[in-house]
Protein backbone atom coordinates (compact mmCIF):
# COMPACT_ATOMS: atom_id res chain seq x y z
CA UNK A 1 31.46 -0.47 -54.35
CA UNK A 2 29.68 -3.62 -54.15
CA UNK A 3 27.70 -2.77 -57.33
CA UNK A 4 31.46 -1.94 -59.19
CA UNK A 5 32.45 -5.47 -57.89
CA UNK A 6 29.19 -7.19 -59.62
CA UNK A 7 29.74 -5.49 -62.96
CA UNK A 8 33.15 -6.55 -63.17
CA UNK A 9 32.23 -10.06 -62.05
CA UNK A 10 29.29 -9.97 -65.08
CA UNK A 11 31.97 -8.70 -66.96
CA UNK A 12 34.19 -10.87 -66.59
CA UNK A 13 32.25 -14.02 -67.16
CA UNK A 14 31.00 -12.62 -71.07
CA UNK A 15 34.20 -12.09 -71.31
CA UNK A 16 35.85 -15.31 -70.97
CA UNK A 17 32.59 -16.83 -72.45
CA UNK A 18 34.06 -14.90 -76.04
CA UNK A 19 37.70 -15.92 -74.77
CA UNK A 20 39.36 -18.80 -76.35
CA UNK A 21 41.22 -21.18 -73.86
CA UNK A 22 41.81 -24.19 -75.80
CA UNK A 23 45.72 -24.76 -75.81
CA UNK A 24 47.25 -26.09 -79.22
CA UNK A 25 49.37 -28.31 -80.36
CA UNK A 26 51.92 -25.77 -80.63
CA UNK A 27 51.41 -23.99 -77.29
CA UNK A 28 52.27 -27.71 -75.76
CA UNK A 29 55.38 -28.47 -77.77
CA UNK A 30 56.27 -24.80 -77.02
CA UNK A 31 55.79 -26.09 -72.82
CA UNK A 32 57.28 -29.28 -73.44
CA UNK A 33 60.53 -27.84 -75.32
CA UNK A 34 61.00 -24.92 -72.75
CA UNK A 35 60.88 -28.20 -70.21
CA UNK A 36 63.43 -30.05 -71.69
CA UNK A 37 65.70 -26.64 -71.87
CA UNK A 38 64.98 -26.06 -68.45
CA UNK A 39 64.87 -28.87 -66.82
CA UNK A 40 67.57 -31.07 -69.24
CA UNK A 41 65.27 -33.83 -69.70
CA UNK A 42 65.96 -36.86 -72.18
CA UNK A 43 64.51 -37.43 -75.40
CA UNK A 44 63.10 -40.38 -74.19
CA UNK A 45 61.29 -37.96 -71.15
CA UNK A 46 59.99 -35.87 -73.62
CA UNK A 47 58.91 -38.28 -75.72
CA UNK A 48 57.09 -39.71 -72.58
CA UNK A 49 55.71 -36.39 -71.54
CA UNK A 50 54.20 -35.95 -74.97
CA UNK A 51 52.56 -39.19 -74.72
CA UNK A 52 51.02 -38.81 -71.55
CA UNK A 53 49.33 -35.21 -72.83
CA UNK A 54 47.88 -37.04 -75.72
CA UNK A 55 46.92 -39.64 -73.13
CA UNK A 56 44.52 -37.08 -71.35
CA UNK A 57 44.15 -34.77 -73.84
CA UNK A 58 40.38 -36.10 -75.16
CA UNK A 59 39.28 -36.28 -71.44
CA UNK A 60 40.40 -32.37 -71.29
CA UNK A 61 39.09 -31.31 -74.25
CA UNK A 62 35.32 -32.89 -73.15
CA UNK A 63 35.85 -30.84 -69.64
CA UNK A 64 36.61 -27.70 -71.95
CA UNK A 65 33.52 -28.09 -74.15
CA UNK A 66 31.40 -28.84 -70.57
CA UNK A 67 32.77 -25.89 -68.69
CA UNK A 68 31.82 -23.62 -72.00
CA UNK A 69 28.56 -25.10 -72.20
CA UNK A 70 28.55 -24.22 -68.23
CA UNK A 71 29.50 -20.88 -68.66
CA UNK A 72 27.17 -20.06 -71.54
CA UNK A 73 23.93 -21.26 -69.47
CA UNK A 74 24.72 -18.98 -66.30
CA UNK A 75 25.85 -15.98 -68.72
CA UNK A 76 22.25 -16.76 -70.30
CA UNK A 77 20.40 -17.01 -67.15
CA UNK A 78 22.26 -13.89 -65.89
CA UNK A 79 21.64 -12.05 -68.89
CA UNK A 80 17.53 -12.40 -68.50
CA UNK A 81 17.77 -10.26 -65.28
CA UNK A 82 18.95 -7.07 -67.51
CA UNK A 83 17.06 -4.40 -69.08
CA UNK A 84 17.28 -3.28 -72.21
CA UNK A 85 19.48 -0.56 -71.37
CA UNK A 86 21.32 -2.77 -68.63
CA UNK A 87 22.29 -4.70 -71.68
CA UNK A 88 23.64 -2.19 -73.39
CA UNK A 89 25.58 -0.38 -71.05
CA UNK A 90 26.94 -4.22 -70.58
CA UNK A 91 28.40 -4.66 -74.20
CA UNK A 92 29.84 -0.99 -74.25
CA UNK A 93 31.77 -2.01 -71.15
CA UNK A 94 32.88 -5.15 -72.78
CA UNK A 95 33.56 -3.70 -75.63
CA UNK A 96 35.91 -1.40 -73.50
CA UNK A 97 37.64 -4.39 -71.81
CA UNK A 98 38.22 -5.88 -74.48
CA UNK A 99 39.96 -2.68 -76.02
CA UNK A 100 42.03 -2.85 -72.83
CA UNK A 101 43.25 -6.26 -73.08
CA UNK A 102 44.02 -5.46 -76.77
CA UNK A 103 46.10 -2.27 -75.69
CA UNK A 104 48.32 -4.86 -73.17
């Protein structure tokens, strides 16, 4: 049990390291229009709103790039404790997660 709950965890973690989080331009306007729907806000609130994203977007962004540059040094440094065949047995279960998410 324990050893299921490590793989996944291994898993999981060179799985979001292939995963892209970055949200786009469009994937905020899409948020900030289903706000003003919502919520019936002003033009001048979403006009705000926008302006306060692009505010703290750069800051974000930086956090993004650290936490991926994060994530890729522990995913390296776990990926020196497998073997050879750990390894593969690794990428043929990520390969089947991945099919999984694909299938959702």
């Amino acid at each position: 049990m324990l050893y299921n709950l490590k793989s996944l965890f291994i898993v999981a973690l060179f799985i979001s390291s292939f995963s892209v989080s970055a949200q786009t331009h469009q994937k905020n306007d899409d948020q900030i229009e289903e706000f003003k729907k919502e919520l019936d806000l002003s033009d001048a609130q979403v006009l705000k709103i926008k302006s306060i994203k692009e505010k703290y977007s750069p800051e974000k962004a930086e956090l993004k790039r650290k936490l991926k540059e994060l994530r890729n040094k522990e995913i390296t440094e776990i990926d020196k404790l497998f073997t050879p065949e750990q390894k593969t047995k690794l990428k043929a279960l990520i390969e089947r997660h991945k099919a999984q998410k694909k299938a959702l």
